[in-house]
PDB file of N, CA and C in Angstrom:
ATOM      1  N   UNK A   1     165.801 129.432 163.560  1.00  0.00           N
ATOM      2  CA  UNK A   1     164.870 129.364 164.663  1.00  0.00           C
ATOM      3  C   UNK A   1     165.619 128.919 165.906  1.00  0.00           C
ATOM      4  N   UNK A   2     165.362 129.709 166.982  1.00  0.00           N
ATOM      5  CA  UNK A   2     165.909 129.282 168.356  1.00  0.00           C
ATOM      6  C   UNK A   2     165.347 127.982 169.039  1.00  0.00           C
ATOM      7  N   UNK A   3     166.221 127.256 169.622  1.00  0.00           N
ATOM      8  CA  UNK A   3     165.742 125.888 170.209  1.00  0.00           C
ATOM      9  C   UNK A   3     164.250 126.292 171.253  1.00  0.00           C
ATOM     10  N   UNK A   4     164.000 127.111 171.460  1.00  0.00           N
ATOM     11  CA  UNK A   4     162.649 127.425 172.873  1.00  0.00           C
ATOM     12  C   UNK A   4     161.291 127.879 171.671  1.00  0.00           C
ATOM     13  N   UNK A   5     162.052 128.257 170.665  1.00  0.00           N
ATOM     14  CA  UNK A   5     160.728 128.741 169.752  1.00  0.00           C
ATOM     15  C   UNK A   5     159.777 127.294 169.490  1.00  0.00           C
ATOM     16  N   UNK A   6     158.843 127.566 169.311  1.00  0.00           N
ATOM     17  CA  UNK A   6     157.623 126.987 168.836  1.00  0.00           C
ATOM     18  C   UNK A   6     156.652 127.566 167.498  1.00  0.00           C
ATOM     19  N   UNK A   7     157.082 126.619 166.678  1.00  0.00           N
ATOM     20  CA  UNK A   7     156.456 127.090 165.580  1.00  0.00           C
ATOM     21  C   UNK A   7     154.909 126.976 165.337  1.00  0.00           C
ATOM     22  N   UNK A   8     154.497 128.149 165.095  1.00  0.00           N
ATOM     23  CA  UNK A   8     153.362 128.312 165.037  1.00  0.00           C
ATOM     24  C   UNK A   8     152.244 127.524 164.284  1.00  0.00           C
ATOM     25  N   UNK A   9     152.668 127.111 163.315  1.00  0.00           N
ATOM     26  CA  UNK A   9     151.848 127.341 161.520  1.00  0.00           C
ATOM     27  C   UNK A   9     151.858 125.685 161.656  1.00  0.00           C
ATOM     28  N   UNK A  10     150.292 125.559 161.209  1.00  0.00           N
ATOM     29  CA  UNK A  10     149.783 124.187 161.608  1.00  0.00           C
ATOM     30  C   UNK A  10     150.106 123.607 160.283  1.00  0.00           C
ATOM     31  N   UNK A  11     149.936 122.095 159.819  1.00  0.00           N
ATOM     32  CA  UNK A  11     149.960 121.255 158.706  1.00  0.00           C
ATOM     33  C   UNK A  11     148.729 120.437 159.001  1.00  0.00           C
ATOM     34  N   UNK A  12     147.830 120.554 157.714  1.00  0.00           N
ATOM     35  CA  UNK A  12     146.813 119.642 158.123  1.00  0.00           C
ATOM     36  C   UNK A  12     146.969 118.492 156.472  1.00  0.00           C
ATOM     37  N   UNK A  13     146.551 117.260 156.641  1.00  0.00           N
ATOM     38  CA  UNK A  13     146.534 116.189 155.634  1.00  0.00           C
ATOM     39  C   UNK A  13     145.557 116.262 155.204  1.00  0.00           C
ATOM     40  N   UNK A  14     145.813 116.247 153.936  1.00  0.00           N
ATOM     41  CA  UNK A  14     144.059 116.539 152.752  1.00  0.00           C
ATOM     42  C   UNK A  14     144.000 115.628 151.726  1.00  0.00           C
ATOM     43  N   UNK A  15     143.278 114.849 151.694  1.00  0.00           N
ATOM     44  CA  UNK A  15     142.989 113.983 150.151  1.00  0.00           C
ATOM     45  C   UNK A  15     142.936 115.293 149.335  1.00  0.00           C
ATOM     46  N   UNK A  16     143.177 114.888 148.470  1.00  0.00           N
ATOM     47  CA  UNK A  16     143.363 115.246 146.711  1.00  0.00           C
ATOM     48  C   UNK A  16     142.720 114.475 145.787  1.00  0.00           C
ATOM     49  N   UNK A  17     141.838 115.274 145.468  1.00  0.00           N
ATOM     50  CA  UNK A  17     141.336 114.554 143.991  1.00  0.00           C
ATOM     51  C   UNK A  17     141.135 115.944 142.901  1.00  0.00           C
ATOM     52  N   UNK A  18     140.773 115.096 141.601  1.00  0.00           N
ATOM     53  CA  UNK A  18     140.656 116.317 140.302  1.00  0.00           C
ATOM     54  C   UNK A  18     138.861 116.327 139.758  1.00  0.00           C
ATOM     55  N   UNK A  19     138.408 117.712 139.573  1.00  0.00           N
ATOM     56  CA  UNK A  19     137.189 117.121 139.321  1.00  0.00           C
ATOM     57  C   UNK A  19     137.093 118.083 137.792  1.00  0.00           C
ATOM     58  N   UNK A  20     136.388 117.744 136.446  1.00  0.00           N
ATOM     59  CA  UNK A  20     136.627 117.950 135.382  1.00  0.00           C
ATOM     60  C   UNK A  20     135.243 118.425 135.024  1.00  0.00           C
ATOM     61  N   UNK A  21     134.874 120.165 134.930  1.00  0.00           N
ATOM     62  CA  UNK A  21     133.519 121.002 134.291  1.00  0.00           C
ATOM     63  C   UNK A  21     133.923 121.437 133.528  1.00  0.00           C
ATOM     64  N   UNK A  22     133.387 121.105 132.009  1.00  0.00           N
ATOM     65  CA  UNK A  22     133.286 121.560 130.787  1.00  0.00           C
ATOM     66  C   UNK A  22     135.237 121.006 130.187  1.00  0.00           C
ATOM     67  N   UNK A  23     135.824 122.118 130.032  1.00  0.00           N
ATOM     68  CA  UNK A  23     137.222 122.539 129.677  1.00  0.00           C
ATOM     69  C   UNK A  23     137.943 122.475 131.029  1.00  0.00           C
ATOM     70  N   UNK A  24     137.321 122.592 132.110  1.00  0.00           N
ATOM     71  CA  UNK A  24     138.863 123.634 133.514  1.00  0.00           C
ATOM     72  C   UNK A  24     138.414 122.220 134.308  1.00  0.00           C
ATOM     73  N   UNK A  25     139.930 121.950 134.819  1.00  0.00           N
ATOM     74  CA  UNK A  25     140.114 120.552 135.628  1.00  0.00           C
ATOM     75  C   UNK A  25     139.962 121.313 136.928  1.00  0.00           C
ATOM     76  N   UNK A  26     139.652 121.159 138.241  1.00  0.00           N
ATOM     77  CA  UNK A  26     139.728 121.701 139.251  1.00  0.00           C
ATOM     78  C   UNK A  26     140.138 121.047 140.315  1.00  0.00           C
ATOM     79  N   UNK A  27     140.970 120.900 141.368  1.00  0.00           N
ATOM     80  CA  UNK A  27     141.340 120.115 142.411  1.00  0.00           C
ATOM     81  C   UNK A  27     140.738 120.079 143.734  1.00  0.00           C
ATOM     82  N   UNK A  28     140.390 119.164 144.280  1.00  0.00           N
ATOM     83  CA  UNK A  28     139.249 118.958 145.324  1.00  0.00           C
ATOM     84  C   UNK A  28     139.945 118.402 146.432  1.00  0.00           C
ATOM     85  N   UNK A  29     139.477 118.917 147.564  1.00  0.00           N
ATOM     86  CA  UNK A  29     140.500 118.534 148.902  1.00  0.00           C
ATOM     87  C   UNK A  29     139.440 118.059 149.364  1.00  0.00           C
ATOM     88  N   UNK A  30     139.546 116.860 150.700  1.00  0.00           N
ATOM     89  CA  UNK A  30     138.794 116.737 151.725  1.00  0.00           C
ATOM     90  C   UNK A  30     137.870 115.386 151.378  1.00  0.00           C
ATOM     91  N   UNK A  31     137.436 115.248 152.371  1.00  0.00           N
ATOM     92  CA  UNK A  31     136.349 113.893 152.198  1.00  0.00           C
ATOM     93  C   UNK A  31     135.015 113.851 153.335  1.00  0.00           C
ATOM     94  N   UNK A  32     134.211 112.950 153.478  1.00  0.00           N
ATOM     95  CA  UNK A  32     133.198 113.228 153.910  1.00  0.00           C
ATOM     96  C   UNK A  32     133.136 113.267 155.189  1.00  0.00           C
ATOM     97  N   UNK A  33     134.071 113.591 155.843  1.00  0.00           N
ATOM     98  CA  UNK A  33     133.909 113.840 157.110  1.00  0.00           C
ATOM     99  C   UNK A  33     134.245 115.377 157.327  1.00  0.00           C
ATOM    100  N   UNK A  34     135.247 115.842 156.522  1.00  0.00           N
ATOM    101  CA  UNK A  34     135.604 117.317 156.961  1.00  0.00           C
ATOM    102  C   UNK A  34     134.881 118.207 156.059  1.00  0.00           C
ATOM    103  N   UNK A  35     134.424 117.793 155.005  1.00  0.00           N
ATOM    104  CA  UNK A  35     133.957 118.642 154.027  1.00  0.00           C
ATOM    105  C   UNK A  35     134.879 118.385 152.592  1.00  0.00           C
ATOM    106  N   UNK A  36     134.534 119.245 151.854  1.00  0.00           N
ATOM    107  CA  UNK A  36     135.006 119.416 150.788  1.00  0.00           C
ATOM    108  C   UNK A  36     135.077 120.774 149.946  1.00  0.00           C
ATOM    109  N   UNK A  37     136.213 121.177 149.537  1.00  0.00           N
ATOM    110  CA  UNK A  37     136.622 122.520 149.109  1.00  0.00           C
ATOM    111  C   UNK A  37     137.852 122.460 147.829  1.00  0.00           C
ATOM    112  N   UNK A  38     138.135 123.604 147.561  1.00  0.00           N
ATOM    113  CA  UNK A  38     138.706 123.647 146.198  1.00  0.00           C
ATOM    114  C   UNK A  38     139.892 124.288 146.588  1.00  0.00           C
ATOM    115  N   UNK A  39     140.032 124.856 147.997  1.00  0.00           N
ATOM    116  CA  UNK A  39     141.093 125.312 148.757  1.00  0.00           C
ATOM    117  C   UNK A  39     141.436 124.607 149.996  1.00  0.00           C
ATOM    118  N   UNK A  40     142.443 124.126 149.948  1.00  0.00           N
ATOM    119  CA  UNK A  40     143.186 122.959 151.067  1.00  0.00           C
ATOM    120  C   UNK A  40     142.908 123.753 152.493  1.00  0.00           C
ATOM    121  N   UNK A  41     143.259 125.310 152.471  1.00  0.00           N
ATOM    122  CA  UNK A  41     142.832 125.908 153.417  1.00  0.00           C
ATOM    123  C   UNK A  41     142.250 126.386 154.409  1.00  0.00           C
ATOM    124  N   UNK A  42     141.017 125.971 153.654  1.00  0.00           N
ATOM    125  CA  UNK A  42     139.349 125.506 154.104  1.00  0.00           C
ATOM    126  C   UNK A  42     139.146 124.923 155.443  1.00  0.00           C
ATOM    127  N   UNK A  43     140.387 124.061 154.979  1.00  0.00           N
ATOM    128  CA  UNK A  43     139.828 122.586 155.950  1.00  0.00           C
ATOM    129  C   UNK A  43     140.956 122.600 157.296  1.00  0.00           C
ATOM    130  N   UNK A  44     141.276 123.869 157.518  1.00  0.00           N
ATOM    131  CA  UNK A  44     142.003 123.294 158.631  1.00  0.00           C
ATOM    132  C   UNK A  44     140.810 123.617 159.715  1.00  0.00           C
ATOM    133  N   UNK A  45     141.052 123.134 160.872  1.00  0.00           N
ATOM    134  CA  UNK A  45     139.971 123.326 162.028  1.00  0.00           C
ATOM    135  C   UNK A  45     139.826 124.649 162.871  1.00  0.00           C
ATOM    136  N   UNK A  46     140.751 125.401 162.752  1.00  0.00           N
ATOM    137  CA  UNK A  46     139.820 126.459 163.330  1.00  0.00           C
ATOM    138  C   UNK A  46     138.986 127.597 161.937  1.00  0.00           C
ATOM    139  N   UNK A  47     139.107 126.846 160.814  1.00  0.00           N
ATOM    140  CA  UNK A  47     137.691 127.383 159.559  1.00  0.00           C
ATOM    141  C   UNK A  47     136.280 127.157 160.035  1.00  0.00           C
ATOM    142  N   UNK A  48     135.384 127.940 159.622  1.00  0.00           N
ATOM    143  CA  UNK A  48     133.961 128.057 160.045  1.00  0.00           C
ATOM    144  C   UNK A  48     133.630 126.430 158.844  1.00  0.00           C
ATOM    145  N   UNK A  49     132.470 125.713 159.232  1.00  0.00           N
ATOM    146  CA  UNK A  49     132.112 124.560 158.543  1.00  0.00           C
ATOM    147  C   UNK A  49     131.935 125.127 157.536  1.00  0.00           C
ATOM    148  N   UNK A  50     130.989 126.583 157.123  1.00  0.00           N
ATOM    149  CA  UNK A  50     130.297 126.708 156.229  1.00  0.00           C
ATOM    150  C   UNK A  50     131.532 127.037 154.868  1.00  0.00           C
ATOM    151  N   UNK A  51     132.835 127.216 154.906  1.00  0.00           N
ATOM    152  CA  UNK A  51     133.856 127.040 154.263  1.00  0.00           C
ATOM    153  C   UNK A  51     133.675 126.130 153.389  1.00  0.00           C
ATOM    154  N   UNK A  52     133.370 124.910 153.460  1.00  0.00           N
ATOM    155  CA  UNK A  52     133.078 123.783 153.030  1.00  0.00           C
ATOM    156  C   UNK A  52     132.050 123.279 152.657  1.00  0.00           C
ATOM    157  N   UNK A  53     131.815 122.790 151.270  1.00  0.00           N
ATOM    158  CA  UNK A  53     131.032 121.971 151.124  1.00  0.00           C
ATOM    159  C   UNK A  53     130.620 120.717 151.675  1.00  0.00           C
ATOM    160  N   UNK A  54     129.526 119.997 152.254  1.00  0.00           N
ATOM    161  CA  UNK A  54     129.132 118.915 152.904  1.00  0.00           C
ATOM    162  C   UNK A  54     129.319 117.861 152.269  1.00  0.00           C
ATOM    163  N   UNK A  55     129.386 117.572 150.302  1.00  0.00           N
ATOM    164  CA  UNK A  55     129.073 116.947 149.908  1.00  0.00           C
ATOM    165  C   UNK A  55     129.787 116.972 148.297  1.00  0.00           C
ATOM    166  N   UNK A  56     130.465 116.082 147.719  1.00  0.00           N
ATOM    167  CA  UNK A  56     131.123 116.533 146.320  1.00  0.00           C
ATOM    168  C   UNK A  56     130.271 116.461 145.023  1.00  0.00           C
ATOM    169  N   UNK A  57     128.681 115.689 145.319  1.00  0.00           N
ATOM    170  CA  UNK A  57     127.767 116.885 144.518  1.00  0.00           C
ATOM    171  C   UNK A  57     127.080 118.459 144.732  1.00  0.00           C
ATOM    172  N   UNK A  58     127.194 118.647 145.850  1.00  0.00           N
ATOM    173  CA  UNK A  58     127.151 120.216 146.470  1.00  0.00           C
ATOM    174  C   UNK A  58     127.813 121.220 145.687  1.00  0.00           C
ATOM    175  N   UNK A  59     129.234 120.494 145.866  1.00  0.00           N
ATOM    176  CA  UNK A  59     130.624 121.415 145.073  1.00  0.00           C
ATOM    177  C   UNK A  59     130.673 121.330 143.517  1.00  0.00           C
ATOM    178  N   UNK A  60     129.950 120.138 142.653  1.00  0.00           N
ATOM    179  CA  UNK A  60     129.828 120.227 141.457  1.00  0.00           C
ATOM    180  C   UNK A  60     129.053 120.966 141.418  1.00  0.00           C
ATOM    181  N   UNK A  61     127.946 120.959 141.596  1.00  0.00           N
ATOM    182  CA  UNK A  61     126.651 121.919 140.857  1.00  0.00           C
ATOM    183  C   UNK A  61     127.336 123.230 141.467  1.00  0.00           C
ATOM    184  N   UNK A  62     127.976 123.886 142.408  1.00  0.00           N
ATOM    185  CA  UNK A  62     128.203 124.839 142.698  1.00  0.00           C
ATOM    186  C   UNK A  62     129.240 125.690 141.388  1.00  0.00           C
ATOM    187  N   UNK A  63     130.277 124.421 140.974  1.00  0.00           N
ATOM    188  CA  UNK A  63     131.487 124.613 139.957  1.00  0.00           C
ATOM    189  C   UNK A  63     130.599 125.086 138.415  1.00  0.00           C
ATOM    190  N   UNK A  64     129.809 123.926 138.309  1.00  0.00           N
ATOM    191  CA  UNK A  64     128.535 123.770 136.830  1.00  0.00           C
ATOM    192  C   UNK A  64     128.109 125.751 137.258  1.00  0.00           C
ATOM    193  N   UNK A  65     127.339 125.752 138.139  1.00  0.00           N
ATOM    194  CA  UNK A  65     127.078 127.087 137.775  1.00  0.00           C
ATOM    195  C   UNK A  65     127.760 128.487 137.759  1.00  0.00           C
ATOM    196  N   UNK A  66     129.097 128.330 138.505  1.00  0.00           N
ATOM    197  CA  UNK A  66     130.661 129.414 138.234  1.00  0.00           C
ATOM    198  C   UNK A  66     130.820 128.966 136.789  1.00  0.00           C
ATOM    199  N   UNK A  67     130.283 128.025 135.907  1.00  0.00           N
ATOM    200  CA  UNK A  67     131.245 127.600 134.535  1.00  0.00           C
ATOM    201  C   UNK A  67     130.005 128.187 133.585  1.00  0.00           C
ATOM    202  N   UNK A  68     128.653 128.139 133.646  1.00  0.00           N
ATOM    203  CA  UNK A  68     127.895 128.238 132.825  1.00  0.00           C
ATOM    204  C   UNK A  68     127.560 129.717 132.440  1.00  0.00           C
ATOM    205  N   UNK A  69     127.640 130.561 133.348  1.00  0.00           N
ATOM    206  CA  UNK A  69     127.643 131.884 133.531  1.00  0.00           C
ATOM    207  C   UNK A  69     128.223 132.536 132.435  1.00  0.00           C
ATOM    208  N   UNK A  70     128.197 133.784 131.923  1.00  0.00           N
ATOM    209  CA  UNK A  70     128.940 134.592 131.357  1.00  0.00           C
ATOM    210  C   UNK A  70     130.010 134.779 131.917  1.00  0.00           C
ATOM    211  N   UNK A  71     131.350 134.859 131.222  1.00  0.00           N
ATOM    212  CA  UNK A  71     133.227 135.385 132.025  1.00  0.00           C
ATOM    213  C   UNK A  71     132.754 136.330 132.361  1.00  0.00           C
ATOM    214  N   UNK A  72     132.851 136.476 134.032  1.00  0.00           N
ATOM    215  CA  UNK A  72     133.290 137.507 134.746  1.00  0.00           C
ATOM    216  C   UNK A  72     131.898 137.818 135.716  1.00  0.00           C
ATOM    217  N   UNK A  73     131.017 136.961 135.300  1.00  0.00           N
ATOM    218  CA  UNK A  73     129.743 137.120 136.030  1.00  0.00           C
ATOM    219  C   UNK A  73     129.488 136.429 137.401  1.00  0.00           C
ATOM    220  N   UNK A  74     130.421 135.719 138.461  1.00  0.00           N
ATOM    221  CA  UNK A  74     129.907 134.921 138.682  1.00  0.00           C
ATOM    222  C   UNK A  74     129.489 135.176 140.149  1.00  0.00           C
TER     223      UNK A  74
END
């Protein structure tokens, strides 16, 4: 990279946590101010809110019903 360049590509800081439905562990970014998502990605700021869950019972019952479903239904 040339000294005048400016790198583009943002870094944003995400809590990490693990959340555990049925058998599949799943990893949870974010906290109650930015939301909460299962993709770190989510959460950078120029994402639409609705990316995100408001709330990390929102995102369970959302996970509970991707898990309860028939494979491949969801």
């Amino acid at each position: 990279m040339k000294p005048n360049q400016v790198q583009s590509q943002q870094q944003v800081a995400v809590s990490a946590q693990l959340m555990k439905i049925g058998l599949e562990v799943f990893p949870v970014y974010g906290d109650e101010s930015s939301g909460f998502s299962v993709d770190p990605g989510d959460l950078y700021p120029q994402m639409p809110a609705w990316f995100r869950y408001s709330s990390l019972d929102e995102l369970f019952f959302a996970l509970v019903n991707l898990n309860i479903g028939p494979e491949g239904r969801a």
